[in-house]
Protein backbone atom coordinates (compact mmCIF):
# COMPACT_ATOMS: atom_id res chain seq x y z
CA UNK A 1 -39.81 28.44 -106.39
CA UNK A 2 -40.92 31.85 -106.91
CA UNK A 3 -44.49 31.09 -104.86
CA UNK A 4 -42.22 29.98 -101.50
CA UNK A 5 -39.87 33.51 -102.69
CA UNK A 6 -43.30 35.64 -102.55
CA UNK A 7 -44.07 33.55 -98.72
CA UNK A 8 -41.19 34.21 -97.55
CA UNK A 9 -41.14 38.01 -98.30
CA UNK A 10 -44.73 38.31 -97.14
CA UNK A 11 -44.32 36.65 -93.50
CA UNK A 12 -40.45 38.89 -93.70
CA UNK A 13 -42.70 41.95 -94.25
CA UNK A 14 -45.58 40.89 -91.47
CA UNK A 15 -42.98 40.23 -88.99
CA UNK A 16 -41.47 44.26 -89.21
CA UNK A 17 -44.61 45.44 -89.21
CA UNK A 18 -45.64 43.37 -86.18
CA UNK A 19 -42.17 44.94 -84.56
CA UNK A 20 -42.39 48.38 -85.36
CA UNK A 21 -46.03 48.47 -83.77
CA UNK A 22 -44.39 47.01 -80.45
CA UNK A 23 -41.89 49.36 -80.47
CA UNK A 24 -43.67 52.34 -81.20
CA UNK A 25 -46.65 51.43 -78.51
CA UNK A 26 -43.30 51.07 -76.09
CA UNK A 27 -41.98 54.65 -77.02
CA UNK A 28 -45.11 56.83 -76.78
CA UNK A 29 -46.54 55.12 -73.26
CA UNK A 30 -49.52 53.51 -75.44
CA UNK A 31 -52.11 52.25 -73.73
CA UNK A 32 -50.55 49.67 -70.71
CA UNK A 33 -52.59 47.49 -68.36
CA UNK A 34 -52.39 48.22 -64.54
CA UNK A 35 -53.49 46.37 -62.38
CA UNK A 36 -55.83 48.39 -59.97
CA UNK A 37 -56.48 47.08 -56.13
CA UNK A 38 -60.72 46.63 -55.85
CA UNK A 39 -62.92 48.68 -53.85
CA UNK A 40 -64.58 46.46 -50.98
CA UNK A 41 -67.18 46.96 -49.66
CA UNK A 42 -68.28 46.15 -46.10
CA UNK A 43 -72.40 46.12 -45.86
CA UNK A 44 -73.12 45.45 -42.27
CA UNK A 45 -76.86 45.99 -40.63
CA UNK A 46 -76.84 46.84 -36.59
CA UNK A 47 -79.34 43.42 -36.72
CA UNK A 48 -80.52 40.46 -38.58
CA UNK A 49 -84.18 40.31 -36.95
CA UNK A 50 -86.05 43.29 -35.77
CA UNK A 51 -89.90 44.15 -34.92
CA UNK A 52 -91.78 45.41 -37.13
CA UNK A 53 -91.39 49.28 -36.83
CA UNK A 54 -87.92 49.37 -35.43
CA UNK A 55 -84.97 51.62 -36.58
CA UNK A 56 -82.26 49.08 -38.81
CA UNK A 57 -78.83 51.04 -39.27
CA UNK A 58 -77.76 50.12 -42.34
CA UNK A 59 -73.97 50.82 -43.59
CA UNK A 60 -71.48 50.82 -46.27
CA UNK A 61 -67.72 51.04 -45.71
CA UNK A 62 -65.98 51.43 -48.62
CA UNK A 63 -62.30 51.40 -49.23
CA UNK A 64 -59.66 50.39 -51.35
CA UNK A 65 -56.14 49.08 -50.40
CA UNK A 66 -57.07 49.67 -47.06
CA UNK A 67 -57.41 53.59 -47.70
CA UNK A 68 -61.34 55.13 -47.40
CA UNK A 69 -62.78 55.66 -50.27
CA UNK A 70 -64.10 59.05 -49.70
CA UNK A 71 -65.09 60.23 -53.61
CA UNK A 72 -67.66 57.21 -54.48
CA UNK A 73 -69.16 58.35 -57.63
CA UNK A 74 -72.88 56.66 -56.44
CA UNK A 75 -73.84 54.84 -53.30
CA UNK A 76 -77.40 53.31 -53.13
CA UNK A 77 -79.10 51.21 -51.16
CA UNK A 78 -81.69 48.67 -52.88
CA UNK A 79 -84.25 47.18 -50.91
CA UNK A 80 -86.45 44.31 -51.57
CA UNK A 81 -89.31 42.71 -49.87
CA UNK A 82 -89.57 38.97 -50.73
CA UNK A 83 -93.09 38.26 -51.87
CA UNK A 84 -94.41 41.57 -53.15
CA UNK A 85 -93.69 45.06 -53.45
CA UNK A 86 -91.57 46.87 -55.75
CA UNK A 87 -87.54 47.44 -55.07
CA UNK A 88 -86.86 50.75 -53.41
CA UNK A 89 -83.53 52.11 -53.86
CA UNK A 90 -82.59 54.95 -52.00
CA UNK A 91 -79.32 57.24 -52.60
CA UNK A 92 -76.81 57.17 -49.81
CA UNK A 93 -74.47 60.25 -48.45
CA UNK A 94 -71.06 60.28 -47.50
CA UNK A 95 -70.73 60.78 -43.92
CA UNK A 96 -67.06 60.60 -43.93
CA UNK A 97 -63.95 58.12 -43.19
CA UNK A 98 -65.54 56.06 -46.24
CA UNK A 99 -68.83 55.09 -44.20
CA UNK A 100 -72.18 55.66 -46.53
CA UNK A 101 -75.18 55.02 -43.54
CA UNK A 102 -78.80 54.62 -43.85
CA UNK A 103 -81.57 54.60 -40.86
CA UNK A 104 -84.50 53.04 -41.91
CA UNK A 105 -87.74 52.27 -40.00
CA UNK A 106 -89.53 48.91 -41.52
CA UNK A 107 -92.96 48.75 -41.00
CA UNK A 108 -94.41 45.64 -42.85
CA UNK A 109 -93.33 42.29 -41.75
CA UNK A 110 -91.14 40.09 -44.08
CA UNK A 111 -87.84 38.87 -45.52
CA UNK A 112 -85.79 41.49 -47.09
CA UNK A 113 -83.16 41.91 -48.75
CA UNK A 114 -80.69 44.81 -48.68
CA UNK A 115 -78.10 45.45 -51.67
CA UNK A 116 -75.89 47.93 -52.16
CA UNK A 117 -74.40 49.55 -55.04
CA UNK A 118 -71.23 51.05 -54.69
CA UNK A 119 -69.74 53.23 -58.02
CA UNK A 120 -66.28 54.58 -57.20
CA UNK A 121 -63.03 54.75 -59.22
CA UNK A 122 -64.47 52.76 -62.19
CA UNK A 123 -65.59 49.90 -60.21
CA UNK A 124 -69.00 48.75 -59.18
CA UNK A 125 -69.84 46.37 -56.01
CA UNK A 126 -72.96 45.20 -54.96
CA UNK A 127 -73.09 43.03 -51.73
CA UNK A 128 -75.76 41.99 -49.91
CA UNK A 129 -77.54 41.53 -46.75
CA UNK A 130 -80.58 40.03 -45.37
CA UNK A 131 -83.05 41.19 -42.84
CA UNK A 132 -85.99 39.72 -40.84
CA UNK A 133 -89.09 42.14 -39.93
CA UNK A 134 -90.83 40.42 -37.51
CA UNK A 135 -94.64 41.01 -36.78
C-alpha cells in the first residue's frame, strides 16, 4: 500500500514539473520552431557542349520565396573534370537581382561537372550541372 502511495506521488510530482516547464517555455518566447521557406537555387550554363576553348556562362540565381537573395553569405562554383585533375572551386560575386555569374574559358577536352555552393540565411544548396568540352 504505501509502495503504490510513494508511485503515485512520484508520477503526481513528474507531471507538475513536466507542466510548469511548458508553461514557463510559453511565457518567456523560449525557443519555438519556424518554419523557414528554402533558398533555391537555379544553376543554368548558356550550353551543354562547347569547343574546347570557348567562353561557358555559368550562373546562379538564388532566391527565396520568390524574393532575390541578395546577402548570400558564400557562393562558389566547384568544378570537376571527370578522369583527372583536381576540383577547382572558384568564389562567385554578387552581380545583383540575386544572380552570382561566372565566365569561364575551358581549354582541355572532357566531361565536367559544375556544382555550386550556395550559403545564405543558414541554408546551404549545392546543385549541379554538367558540361561537354569538345576537342
Amino acid at each position: 500500500m504505501k509502495k503504490n502511495r510513494y508511485a503515485l506521488i512520484s508520477v503526481m510530482i513528474l507531471m507538475a514539473i513536466s507542466l510548469a516547464a511548458c508553461r514557463d517555455s510559453k511565457a518567456s518566447g523560449g525557443d519555438e520552431l519556424v518554419m523557414v521557406d528554402p533558398i533555391l537555387v537555379e544553376l543554368t550554363l548558356n550550353a551543354e557542349t562547347v569547343a574546347a576553348g570557348e567562353n561557358v556562362l555559368i550562373q546562379a540565381k538564388v532566391t527565396q520565396a520568390g524574393m532575390p537573395v541578395e546577402d548570400a553569405d558564400k557562393v562558389e562554383f566547384e568544378i570537376v573534370r571527370e578522369g583527372g585533375g583536381s576540383p577547382e572551386k572558384v568564389p562567385i560575386q554578387h552581380l545583383g537581382d540575386g544572380s552570382y555569374e561566372l565566365n569561364k574559358v575551358f581549354n582541355e577536352p572532357g566531361n565536367y561537372r559544375i556544382i555550386s555552393h550556395v550559403t545564405a540565411r543558414g541554408q546551404h544548396s549545392m546543385p549541379l550541372k554538367e558540361l561537354k568540352v569538345a576537342g
